[in-house]
N, C-alpha and C. Protein backbone atom coordinates (compact mmCIF):
# COMPACT_ATOMS: atom_id res chain seq x y z
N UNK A 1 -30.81 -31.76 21.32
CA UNK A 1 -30.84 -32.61 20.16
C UNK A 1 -29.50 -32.50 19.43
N UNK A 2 -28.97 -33.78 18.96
CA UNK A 2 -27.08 -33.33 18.52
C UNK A 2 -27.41 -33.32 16.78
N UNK A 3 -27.02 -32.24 16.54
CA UNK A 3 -26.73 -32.40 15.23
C UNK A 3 -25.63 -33.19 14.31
N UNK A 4 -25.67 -34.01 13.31
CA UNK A 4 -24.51 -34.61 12.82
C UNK A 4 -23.94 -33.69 12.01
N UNK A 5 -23.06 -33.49 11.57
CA UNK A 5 -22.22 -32.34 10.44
C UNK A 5 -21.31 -33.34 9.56
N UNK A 6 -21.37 -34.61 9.46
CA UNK A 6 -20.03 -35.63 9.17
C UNK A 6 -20.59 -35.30 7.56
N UNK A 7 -22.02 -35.06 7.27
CA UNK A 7 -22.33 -35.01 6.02
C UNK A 7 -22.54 -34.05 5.22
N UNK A 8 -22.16 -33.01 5.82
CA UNK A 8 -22.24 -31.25 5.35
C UNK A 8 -20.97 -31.16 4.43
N UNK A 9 -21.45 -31.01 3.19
CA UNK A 9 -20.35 -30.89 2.12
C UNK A 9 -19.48 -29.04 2.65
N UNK A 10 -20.40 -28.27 3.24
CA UNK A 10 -20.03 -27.17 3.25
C UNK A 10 -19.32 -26.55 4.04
N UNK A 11 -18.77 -27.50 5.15
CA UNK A 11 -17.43 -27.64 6.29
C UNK A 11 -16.42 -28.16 5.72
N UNK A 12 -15.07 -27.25 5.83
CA UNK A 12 -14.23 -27.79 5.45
C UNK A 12 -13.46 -29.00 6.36
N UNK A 13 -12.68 -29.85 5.45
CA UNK A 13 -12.19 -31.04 6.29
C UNK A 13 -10.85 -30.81 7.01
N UNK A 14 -10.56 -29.20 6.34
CA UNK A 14 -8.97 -28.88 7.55
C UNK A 14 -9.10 -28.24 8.42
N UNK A 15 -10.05 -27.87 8.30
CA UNK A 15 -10.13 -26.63 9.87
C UNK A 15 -11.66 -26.90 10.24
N UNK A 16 -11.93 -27.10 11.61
CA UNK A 16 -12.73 -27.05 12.11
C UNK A 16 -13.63 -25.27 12.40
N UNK A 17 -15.13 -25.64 12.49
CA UNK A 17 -15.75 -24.22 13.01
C UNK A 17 -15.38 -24.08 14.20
N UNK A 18 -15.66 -22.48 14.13
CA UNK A 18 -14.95 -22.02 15.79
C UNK A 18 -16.43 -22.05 16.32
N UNK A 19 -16.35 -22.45 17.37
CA UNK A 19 -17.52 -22.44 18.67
C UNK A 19 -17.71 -21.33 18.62
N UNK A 20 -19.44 -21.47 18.81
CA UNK A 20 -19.98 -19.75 18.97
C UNK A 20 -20.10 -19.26 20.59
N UNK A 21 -19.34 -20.03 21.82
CA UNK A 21 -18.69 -19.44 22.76
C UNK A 21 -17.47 -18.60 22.21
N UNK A 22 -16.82 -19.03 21.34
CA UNK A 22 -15.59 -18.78 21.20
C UNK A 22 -15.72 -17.50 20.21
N UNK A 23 -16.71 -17.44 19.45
CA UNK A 23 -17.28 -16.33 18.48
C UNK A 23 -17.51 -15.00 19.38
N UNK A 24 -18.19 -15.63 20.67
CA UNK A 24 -18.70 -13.88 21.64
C UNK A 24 -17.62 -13.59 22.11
N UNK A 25 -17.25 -14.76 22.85
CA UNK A 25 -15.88 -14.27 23.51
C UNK A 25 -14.98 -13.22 22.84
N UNK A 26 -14.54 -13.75 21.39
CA UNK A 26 -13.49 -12.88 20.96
C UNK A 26 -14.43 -11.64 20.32
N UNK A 27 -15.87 -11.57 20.19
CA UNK A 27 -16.35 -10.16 19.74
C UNK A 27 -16.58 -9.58 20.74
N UNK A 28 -16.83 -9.74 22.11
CA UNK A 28 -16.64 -9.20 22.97
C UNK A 28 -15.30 -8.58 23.25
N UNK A 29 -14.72 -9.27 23.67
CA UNK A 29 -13.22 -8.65 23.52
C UNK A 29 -12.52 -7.83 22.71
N UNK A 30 -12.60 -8.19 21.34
CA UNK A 30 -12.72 -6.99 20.07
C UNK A 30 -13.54 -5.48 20.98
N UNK A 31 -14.47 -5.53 20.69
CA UNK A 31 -15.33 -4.16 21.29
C UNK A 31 -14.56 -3.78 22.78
N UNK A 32 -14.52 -4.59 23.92
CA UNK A 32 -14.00 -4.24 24.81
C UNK A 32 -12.41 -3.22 24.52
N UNK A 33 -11.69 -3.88 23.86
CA UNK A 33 -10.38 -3.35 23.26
C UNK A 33 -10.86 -2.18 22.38
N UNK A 34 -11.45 -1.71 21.45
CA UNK A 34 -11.52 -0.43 21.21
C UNK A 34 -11.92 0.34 22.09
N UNK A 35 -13.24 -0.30 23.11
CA UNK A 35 -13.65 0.66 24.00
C UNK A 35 -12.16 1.12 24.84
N UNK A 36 -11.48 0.28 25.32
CA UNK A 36 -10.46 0.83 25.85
C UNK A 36 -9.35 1.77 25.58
N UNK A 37 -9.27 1.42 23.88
CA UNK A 37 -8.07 2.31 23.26
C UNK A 37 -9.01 3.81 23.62
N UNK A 38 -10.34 3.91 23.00
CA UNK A 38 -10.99 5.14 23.04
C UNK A 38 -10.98 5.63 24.27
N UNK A 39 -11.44 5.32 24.69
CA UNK A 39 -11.17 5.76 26.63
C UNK A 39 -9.72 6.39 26.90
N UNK A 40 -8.97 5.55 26.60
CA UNK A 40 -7.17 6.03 26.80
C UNK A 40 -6.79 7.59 25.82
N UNK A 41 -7.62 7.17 24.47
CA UNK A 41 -7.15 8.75 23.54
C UNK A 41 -7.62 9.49 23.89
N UNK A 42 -9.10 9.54 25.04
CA UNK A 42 -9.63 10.94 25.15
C UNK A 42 -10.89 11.09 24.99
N UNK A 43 -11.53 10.50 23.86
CA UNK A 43 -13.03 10.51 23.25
C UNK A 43 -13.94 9.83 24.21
N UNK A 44 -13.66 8.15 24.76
CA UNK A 44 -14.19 7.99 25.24
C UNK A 44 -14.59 8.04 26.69
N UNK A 45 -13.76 8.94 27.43
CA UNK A 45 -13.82 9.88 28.73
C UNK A 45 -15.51 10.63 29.14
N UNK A 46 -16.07 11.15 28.00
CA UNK A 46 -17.17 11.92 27.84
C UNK A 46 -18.18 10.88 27.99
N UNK A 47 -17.89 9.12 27.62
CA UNK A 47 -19.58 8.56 27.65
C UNK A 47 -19.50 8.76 29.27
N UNK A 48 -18.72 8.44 30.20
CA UNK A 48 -19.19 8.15 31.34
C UNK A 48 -17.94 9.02 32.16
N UNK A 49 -18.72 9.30 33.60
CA UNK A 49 -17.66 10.10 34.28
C UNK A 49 -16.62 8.53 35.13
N UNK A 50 -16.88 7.61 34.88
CA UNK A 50 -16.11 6.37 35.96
C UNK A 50 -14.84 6.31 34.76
N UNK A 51 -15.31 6.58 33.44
CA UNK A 51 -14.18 6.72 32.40
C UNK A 51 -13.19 7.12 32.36
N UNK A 52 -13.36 8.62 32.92
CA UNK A 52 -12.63 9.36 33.16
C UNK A 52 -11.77 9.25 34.46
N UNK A 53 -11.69 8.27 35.11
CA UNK A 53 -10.81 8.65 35.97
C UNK A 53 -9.76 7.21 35.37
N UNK A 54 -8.37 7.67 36.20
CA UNK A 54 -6.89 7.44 35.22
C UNK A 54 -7.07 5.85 35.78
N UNK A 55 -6.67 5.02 34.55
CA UNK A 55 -6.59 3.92 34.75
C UNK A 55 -7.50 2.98 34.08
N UNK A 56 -8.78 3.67 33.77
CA UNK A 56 -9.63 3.18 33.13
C UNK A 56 -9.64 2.74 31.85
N UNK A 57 -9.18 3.42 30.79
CA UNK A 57 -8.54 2.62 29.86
C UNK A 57 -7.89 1.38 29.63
N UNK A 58 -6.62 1.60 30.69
CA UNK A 58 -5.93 0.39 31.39
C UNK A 58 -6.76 -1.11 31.38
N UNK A 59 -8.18 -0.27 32.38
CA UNK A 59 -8.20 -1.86 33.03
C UNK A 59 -9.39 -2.53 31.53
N UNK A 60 -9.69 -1.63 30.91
CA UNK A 60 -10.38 -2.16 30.10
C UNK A 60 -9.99 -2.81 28.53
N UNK A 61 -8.41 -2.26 28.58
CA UNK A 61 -7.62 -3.31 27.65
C UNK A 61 -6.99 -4.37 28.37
N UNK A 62 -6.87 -4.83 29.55
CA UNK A 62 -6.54 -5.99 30.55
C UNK A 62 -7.34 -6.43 30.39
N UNK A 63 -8.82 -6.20 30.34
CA UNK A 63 -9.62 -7.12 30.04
C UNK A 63 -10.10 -7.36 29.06
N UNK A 64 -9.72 -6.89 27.85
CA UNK A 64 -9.65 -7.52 26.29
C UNK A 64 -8.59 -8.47 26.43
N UNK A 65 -7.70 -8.46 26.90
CA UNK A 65 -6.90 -9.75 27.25
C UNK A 65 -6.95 -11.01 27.47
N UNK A 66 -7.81 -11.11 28.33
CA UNK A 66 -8.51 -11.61 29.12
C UNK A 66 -9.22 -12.43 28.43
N UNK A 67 -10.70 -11.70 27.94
CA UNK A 67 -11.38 -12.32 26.78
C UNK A 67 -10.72 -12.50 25.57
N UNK A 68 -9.92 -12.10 25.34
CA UNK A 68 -8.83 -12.93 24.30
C UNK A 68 -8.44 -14.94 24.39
N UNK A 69 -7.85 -14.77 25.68
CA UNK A 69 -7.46 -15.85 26.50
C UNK A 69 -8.93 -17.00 26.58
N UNK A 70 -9.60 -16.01 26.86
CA UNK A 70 -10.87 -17.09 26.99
C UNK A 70 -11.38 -17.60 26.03
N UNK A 71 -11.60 -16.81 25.09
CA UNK A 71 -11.86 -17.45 23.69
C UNK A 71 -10.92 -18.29 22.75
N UNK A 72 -9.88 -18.72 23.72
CA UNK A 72 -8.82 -19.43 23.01
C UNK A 72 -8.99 -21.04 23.74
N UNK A 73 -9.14 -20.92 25.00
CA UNK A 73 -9.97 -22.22 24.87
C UNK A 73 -11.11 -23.28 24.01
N UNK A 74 -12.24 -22.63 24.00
CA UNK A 74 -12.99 -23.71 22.95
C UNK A 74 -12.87 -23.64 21.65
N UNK A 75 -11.69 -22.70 21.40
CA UNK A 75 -11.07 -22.67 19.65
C UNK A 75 -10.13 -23.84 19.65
N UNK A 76 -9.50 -23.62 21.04
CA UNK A 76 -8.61 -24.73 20.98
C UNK A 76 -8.62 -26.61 21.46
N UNK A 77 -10.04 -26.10 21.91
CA UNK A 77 -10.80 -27.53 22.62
C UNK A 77 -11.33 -28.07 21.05
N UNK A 78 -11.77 -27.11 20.66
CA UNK A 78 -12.99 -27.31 19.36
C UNK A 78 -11.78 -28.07 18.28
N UNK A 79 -10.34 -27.60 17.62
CA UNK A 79 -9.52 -28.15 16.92
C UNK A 79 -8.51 -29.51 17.43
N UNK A 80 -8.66 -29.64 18.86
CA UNK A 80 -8.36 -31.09 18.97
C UNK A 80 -9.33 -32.01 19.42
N UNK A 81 -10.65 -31.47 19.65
CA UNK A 81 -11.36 -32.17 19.18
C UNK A 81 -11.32 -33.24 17.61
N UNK A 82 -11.29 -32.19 16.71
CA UNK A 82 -11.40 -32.56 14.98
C UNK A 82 -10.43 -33.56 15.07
N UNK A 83 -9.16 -33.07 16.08
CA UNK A 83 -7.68 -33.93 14.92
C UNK A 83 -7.67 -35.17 15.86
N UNK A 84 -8.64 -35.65 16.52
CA UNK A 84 -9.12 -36.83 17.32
C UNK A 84 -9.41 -37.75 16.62
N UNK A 85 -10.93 -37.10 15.40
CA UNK A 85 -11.51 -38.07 14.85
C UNK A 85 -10.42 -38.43 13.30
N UNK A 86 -10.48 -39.78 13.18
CA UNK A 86 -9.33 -39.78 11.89
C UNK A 86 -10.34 -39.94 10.50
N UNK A 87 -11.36 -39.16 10.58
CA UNK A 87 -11.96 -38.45 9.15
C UNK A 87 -11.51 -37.07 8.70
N UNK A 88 -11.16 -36.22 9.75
CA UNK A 88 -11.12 -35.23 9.66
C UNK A 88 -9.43 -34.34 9.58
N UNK A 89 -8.61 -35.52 9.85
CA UNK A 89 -6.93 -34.98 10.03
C UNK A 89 -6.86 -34.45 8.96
N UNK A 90 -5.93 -33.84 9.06
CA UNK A 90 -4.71 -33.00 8.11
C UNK A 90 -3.92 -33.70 7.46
């Protein structure tokens, strides 16, 4: 069912909402990236023994990257979307 929003006083008209793909994506990635810094300082070595072996840190801030990247798509699909419709330009 599509919702209309053209009449929601409570969206602003310069910036579009970020997609809630685009919401997990980058909270995923957030968490992934500390999990990784922690892993790399030491602390997080102890949740798991696959942690502990060298590199693991590594690959788990490569892949905050990653989901970085991904969540930059429908942020960035989602804002030229907006500057399409000419109600909503800048």
């Amino acid at each position: 069912m599509a919702v209309d929003h053209d009449q929601d006083p409570g969206r602003s008209a310069h910036r579009p909402a970020i997609p809630v793909s685009g919401r997990i994506l980058l909270a995923l990635g957030i968490v992934t990236l500390l999990a990784g810094i922690a892993v790399m300082a030491g602390p997080g070595r102890q949740w798991h023994p696959l942690l502990a072996t060298p590199g693991a840190g590594l690959a788990l801030v490569v892949s905050a990257v990653a989901l970085f990247g991904s969540a930059a798509f429908p942020i960035v699909l989602a804002r030229l979307a907006a500057a399409d419709r000419p109600d909503i330009r800048q």
